[in-house]
C-alpha atoms as a PDB file:
ATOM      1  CA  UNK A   1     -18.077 -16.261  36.122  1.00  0.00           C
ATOM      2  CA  UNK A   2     -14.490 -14.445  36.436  1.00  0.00           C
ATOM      3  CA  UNK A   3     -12.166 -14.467  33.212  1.00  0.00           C
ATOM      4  CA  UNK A   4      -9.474 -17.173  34.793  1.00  0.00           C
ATOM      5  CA  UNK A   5     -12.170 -19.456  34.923  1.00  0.00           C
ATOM      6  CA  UNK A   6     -13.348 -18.904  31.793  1.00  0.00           C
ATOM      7  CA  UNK A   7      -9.885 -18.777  30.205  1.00  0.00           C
ATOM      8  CA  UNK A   8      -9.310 -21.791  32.655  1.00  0.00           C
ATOM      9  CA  UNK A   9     -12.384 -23.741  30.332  1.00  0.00           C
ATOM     10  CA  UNK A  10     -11.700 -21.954  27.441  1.00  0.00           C
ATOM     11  CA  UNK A  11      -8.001 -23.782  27.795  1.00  0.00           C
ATOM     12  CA  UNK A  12     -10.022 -26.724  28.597  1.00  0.00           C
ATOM     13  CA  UNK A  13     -12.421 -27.102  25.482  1.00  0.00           C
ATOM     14  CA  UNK A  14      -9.255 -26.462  23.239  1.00  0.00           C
ATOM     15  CA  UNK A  15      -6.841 -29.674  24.590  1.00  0.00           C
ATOM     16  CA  UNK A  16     -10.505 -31.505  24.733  1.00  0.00           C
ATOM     17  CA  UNK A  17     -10.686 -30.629  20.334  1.00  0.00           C
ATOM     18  CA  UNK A  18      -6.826 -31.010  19.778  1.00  0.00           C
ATOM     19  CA  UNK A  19      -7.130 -34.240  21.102  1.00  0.00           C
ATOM     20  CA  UNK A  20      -9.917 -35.518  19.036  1.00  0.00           C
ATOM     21  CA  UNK A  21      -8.146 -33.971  16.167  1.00  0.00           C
ATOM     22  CA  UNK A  22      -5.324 -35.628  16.893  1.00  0.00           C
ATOM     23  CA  UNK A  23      -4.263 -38.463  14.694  1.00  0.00           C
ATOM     24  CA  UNK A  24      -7.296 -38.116  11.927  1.00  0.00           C
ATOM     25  CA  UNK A  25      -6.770 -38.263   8.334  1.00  0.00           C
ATOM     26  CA  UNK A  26      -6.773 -35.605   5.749  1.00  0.00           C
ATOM     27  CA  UNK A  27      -9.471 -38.051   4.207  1.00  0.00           C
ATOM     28  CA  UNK A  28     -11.295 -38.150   7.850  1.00  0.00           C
ATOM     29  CA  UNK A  29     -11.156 -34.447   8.519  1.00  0.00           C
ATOM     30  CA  UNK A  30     -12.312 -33.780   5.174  1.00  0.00           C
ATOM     31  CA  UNK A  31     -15.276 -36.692   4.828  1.00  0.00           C
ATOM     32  CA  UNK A  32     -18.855 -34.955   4.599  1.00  0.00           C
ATOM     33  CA  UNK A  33     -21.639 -36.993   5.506  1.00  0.00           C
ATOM     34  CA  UNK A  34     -23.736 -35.239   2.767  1.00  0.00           C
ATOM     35  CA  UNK A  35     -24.083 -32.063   1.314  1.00  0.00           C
ATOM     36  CA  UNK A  36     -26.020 -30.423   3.832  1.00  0.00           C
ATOM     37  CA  UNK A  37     -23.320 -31.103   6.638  1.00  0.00           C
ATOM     38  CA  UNK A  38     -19.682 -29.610   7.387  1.00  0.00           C
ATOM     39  CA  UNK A  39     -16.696 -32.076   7.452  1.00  0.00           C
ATOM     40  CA  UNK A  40     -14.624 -32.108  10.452  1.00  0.00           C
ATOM     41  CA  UNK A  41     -12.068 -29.689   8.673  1.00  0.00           C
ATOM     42  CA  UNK A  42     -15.081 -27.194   7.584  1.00  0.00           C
ATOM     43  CA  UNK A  43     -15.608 -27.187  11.717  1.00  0.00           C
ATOM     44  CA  UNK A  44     -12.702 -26.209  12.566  1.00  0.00           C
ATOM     45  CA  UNK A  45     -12.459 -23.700   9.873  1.00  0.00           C
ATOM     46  CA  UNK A  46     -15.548 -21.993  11.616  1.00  0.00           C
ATOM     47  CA  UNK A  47     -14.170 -22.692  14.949  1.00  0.00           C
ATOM     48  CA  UNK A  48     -10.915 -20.533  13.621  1.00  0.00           C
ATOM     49  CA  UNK A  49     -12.744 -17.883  11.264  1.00  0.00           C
ATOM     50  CA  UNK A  50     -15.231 -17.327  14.665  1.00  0.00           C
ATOM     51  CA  UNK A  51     -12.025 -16.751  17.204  1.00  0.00           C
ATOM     52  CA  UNK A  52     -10.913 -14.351  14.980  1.00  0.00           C
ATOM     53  CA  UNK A  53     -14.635 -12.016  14.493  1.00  0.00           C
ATOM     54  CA  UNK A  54     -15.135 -12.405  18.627  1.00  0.00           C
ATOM     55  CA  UNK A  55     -11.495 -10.738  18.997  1.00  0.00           C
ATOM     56  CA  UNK A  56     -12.558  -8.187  16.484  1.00  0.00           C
ATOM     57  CA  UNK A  57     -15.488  -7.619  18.186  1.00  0.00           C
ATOM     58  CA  UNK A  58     -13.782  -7.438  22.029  1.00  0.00           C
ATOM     59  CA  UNK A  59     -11.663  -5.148  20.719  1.00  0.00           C
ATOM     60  CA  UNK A  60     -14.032  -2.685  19.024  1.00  0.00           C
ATOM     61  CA  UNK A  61     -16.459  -3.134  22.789  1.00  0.00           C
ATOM     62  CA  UNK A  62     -13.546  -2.126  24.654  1.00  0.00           C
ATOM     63  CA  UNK A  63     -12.929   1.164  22.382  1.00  0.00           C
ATOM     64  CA  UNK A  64     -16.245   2.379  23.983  1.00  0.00           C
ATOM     65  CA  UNK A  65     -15.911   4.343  27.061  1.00  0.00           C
ATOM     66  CA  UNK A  66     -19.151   4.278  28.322  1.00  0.00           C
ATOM     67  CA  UNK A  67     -20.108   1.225  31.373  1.00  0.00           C
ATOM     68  CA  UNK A  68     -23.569  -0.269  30.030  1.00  0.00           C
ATOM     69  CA  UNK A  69     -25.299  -3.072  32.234  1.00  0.00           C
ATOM     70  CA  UNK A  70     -26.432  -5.506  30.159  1.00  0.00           C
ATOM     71  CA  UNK A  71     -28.696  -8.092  31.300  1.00  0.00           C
ATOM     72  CA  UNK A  72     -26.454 -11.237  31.074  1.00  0.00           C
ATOM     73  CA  UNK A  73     -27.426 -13.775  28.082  1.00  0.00           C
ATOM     74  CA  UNK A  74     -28.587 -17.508  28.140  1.00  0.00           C
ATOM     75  CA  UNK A  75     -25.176 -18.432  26.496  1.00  0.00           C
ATOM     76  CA  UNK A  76     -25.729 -21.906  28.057  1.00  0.00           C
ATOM     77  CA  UNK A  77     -27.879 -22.229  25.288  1.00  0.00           C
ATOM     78  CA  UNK A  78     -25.517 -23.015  22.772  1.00  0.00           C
ATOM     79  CA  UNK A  79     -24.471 -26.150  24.200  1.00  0.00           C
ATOM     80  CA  UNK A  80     -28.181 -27.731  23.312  1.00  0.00           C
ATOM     81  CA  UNK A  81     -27.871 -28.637  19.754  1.00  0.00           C
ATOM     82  CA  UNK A  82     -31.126 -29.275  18.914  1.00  0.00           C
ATOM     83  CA  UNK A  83     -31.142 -25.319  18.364  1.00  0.00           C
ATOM     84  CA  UNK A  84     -30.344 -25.181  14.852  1.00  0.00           C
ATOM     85  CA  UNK A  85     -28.086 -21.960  14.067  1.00  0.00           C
ATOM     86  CA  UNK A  86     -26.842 -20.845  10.848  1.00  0.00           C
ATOM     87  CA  UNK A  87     -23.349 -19.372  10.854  1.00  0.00           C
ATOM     88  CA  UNK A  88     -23.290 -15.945   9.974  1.00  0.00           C
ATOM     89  CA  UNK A  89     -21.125 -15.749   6.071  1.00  0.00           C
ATOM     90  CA  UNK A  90     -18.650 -14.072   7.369  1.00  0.00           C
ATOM     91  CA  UNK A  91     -18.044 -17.453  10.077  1.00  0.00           C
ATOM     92  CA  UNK A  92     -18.734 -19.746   7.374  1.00  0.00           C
ATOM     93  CA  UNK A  93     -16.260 -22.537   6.360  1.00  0.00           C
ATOM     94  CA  UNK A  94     -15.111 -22.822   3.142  1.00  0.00           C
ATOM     95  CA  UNK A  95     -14.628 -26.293   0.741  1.00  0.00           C
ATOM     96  CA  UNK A  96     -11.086 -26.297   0.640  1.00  0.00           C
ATOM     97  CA  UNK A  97      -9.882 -29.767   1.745  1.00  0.00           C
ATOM     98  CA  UNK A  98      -6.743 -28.373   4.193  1.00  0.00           C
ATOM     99  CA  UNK A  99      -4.052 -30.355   5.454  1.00  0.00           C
ATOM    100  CA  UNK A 100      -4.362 -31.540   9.384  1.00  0.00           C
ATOM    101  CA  UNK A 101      -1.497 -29.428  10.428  1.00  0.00           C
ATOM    102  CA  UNK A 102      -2.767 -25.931   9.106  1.00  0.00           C
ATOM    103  CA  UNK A 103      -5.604 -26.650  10.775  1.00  0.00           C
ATOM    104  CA  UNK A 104      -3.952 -27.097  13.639  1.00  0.00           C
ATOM    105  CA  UNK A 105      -1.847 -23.980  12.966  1.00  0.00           C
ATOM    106  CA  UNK A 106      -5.200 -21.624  12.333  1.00  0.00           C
ATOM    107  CA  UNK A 107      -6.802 -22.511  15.775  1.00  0.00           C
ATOM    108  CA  UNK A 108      -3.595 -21.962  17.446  1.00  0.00           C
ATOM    109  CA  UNK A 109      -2.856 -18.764  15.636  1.00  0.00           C
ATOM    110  CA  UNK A 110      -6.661 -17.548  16.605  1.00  0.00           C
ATOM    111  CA  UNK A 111      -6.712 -18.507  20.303  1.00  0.00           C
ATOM    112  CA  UNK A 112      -2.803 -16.995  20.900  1.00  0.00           C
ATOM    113  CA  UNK A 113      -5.190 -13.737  19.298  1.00  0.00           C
ATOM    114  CA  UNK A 114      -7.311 -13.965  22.018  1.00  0.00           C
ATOM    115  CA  UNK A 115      -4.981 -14.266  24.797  1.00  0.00           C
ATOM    116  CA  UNK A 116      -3.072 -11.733  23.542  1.00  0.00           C
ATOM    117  CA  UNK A 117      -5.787  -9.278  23.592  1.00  0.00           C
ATOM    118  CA  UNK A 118      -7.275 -10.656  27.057  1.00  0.00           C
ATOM    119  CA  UNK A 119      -3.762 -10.219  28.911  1.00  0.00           C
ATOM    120  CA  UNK A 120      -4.081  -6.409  27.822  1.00  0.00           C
ATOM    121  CA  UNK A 121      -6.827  -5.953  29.955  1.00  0.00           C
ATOM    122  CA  UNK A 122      -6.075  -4.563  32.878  1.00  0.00           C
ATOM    123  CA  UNK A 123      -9.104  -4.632  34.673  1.00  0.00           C
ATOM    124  CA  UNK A 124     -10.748  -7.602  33.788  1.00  0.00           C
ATOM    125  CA  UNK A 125     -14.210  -6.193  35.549  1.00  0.00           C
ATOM    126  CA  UNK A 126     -14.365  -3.756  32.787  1.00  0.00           C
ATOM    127  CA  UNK A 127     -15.189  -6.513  30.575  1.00  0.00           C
ATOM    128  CA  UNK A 128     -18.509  -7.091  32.149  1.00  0.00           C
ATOM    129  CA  UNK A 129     -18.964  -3.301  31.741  1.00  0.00           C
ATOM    130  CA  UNK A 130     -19.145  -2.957  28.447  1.00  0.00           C
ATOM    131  CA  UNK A 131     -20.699  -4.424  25.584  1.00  0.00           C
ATOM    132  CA  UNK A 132     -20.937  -5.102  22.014  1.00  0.00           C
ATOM    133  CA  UNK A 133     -23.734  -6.361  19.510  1.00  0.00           C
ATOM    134  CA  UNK A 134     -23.508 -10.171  19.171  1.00  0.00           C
ATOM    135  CA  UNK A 135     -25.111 -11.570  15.855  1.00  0.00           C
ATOM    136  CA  UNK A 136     -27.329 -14.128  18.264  1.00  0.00           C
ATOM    137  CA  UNK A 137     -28.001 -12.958  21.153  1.00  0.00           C
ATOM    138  CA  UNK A 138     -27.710  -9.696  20.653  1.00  0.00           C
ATOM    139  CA  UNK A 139     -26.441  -6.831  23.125  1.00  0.00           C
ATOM    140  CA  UNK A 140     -23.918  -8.827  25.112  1.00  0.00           C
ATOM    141  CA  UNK A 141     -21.581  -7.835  27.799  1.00  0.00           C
ATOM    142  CA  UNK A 142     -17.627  -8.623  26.565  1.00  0.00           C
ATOM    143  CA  UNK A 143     -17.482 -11.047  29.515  1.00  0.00           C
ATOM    144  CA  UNK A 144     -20.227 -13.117  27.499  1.00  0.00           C
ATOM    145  CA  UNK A 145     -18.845 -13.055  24.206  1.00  0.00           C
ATOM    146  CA  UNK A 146     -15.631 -14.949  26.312  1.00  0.00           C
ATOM    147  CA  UNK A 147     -18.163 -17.374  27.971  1.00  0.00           C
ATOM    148  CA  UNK A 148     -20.202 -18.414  25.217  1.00  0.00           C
ATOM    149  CA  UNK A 149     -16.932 -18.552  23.176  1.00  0.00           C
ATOM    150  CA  UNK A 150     -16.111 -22.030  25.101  1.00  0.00           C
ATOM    151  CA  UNK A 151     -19.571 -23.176  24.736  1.00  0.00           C
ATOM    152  CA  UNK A 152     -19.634 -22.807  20.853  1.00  0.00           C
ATOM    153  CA  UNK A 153     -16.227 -24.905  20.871  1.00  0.00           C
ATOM    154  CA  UNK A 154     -17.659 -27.384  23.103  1.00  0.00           C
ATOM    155  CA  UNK A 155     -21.105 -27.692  20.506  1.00  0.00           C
ATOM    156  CA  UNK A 156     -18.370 -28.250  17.608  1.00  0.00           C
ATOM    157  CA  UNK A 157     -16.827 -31.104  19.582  1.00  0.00           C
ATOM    158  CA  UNK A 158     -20.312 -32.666  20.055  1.00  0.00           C
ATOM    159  CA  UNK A 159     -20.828 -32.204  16.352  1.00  0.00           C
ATOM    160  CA  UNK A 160     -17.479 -33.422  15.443  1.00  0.00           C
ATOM    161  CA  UNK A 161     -18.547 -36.456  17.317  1.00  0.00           C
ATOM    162  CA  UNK A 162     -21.079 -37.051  15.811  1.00  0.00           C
ATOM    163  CA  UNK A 163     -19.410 -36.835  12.675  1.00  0.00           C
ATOM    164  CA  UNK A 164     -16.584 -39.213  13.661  1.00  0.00           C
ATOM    165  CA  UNK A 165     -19.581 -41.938  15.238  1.00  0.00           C
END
């Protein structure tokens, strides 16, 4: 998969949240079903906080000047939620009840991040060349840290779904 089809879903995924986003409550983005769940609001926190650690991360595997071919990842796999994953802390949402609009704000601010750092690239094939260490699956070309970027999002939505059902 090329990087203007994955920015092309990546754009996708994100009008697909704002929309569901759209329109709720501080009380709705903020309602936890229990304890042992995030709110819609913690979601998107994660969603934000994780933007921001995959730029970090793209940036620091395109420091390296050394091509590595890395066998390319079952990313798909995040889409099937009935693999439990635990955030990493650093990814983790906090219990701050925020307002719908800095929300809003935070996931714009991350994902103008990321295209800012994408349209430096100017090779795009050197993303697939290089690589950095992914907290799931591991060593992962950059190209797959882009991919499976869109395919956390689109879990979240499912889960936000579910939250909102």
């Amino acid at each position: 998969m090329e990087l203007q089809e994955i920015t092309q879903k990546l754009n996708e995924t994100r009008i697909e949240l704002l929309d569901i986003l759209r329109g709720l409550d501080v009380e709705t983005l903020n309602k936890r079903k229990d304890v042992n769940h995030w709110s819609i609001n913690q979601v998107c926190q994660h969603l934000y906080k994780t933007e921001e650690l995959y730029v970090v991360a793209i940036k620091k595997g395109l420091k390296s000047k050394d091509d590595s071919l890395i066998e390319n990842k079952p990313v798909e796999f995040l889409l099937d939620r009935s693999n439990k994953l635990e955030a990493p802390d650093i990814a983790k949402p906090s219990d701050e009840a925020l307002e719908h609009q800095e929300i809003m704000d935070k996931l714009n601010n991350a994902r103008q991040k990321l295209h800012e750092l994408l349209n430096t690239v100017e090779d795009p094939s050197v993303l697939s060349r290089r690589h950095f260490v992914h907290p799931v699956f591991r060593e992962m070309s950059l190209i797959e840290w882009v991919k499976s970027l869109y395919l956390h999002e689109q879990r979240h939505i499912k889960q936000i779904q579910d939250i909102l059902d």
